[in-house]
Protein backbone atom coordinates (compact mmCIF):
# COMPACT_ATOMS: atom_id res chain seq x y z
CA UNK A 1 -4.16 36.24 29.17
CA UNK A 2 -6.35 36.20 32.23
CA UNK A 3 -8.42 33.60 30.73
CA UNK A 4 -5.40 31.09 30.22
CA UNK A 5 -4.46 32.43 33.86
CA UNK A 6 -7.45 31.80 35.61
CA UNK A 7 -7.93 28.04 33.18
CA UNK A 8 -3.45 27.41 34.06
CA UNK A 9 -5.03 27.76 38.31
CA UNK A 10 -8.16 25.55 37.68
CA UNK A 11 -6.35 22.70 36.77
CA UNK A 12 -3.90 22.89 39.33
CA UNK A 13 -6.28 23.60 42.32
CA UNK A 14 -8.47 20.28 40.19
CA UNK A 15 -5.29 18.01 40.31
CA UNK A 16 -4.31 19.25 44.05
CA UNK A 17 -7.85 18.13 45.49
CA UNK A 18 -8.55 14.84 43.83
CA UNK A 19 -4.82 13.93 42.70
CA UNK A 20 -4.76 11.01 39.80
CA UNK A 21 -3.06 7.78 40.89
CA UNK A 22 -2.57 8.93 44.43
CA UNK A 23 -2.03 5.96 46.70
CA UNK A 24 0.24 2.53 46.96
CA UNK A 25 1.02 0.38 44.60
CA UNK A 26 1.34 -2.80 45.51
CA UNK A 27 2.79 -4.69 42.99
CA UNK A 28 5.53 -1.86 43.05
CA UNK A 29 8.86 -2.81 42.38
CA UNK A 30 10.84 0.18 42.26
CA UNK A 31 9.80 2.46 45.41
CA UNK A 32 11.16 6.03 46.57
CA UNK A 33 10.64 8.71 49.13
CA UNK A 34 11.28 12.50 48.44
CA UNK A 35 11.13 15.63 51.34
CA UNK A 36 10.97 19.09 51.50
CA UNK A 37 12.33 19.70 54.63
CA UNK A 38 12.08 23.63 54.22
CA UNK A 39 8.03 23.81 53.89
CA UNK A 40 7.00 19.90 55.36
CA UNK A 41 6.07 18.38 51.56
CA UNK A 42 6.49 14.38 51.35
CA UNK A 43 6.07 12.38 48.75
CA UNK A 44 6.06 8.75 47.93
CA UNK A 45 6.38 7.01 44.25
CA UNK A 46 5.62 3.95 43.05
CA UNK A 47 6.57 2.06 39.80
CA UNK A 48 5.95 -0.70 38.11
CA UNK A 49 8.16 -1.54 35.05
CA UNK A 50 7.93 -3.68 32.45
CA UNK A 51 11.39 -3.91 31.09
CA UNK A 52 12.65 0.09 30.30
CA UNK A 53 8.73 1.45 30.17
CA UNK A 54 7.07 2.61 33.40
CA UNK A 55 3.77 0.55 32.88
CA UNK A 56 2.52 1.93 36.39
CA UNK A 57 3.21 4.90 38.36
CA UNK A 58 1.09 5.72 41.66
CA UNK A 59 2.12 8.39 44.90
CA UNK A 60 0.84 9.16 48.16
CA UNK A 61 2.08 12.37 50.87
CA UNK A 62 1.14 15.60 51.35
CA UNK A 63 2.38 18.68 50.49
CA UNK A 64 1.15 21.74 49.15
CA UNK A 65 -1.45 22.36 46.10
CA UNK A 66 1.24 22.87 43.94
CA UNK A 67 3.32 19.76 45.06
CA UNK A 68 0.30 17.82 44.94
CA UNK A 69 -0.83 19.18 41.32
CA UNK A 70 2.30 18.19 40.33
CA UNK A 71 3.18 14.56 41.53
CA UNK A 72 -0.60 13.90 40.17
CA UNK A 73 0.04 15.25 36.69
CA UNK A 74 3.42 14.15 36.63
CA UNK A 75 2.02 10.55 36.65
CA UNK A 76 -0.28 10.98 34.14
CA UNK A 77 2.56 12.56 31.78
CA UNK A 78 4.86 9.55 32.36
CA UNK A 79 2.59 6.60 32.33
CA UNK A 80 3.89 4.03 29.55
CA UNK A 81 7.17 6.39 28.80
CA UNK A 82 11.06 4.91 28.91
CA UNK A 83 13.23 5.53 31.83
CA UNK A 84 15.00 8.24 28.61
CA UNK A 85 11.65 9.45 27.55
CA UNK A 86 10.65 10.26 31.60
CA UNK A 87 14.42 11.42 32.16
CA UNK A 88 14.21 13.38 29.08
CA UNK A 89 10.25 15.02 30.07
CA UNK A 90 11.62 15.63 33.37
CA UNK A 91 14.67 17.78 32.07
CA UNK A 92 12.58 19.95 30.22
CA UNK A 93 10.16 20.61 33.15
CA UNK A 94 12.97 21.61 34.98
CA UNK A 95 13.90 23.88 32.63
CA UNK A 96 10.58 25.17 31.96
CA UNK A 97 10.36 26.20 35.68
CA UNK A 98 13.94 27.61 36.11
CA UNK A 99 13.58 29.87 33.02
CA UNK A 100 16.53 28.20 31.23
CA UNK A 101 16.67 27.57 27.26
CA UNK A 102 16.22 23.69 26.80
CA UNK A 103 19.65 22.54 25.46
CA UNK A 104 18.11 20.01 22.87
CA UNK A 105 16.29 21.29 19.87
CA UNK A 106 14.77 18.09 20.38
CA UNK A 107 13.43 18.33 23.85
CA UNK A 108 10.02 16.98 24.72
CA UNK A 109 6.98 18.69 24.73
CA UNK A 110 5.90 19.38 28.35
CA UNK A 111 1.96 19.85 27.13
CA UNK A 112 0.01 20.29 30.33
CA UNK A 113 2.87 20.86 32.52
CA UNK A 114 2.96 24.11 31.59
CA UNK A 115 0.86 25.01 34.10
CA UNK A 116 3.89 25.41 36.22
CA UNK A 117 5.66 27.93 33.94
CA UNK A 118 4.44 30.55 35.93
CA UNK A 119 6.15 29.03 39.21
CA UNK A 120 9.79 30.84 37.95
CA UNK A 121 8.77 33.57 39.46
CA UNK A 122 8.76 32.14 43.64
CA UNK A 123 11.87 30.33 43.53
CA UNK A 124 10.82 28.66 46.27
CA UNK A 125 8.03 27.06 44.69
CA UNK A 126 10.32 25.53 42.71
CA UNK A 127 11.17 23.33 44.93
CA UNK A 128 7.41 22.28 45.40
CA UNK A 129 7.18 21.82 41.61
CA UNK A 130 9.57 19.44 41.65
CA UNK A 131 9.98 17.21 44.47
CA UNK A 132 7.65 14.37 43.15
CA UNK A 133 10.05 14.58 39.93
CA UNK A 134 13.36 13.91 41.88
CA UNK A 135 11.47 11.80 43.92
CA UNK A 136 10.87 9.32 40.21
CA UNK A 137 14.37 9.79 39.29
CA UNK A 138 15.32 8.38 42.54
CA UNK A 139 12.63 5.50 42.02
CA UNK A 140 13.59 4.96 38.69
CA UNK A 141 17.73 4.17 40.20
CA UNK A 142 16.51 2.45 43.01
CA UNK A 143 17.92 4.70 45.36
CA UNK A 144 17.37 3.67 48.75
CA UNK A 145 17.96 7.01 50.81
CA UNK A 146 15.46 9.49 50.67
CA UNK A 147 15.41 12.34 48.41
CA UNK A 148 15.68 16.06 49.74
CA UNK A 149 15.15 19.16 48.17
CA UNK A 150 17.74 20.63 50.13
């Protein structure tokens, strides 16, 4: 167990130093900005769609490792999804971090992500996690006002 430990906090600490598709997009057209007021983490995503399918995704802030792990690896996991498939992926992550029973026996696979299982146990983490993921639902209903965690 401390080998899938110790592999769970290299890829995290990998994806929190050089983040994938971290910076603007600029042929965005769906844009939105997420905040953690309670521990300073801000994020910024980007999407391009092509019709329902995100064909692009890029972010930029700062946060902490596990904010930053998370936006990054976030937009490798919904890269060429639906709007339902992200929605759908980002359900189960939430669940997978909250501790609660997915209510679909046919919820996505979270693969990677579950790296961040082990984040149920700091609540406030939580938060952290999953910024960056309320910050693409917001993007993905062109919501103007900026997300919060609070």
């Amino acid at each position: 167990m401390t080998d899938l430990r110790d592999l769970y906090q290299e890829v995290l600490l990998d994806h929190s130093k050089r983040p994938r598709n971290f910076g603007v997009l600029e042929d965005a057209d769906h844009m939105a900005v997420g905040h953690n007021p309670l521990c300073g983490d801000k994020v910024v995503v980007y999407l391009r769609m092509e019709g329902d399918r995100i064909a692009e995704i890029r972010f930029q802030g700062q946060g902490c490792a596990v904010s930053q792990a998370s936006a990054s690896m976030m937009t490798e996991s919904v890269k060429g999804k639906t709007r339902a498939e992200a929605e759908a992926l980002f359900e189960r992550f939430h669940e997978l971090l909250t501790g609660k029973e997915p209510d679909a026996a046919e919820a996505p696979e979270v693969g990677k992500l579950t790296i961040f299982a082990g984040v149920r146990k700091y609540p406030v983490r939580v938060k952290c996690a999953t910024l960056a993921w309320h910050t693409l639902r917001a993007a993905l209903e062109q919501k103007t006002e900026a997300v919060s965690t609070e």
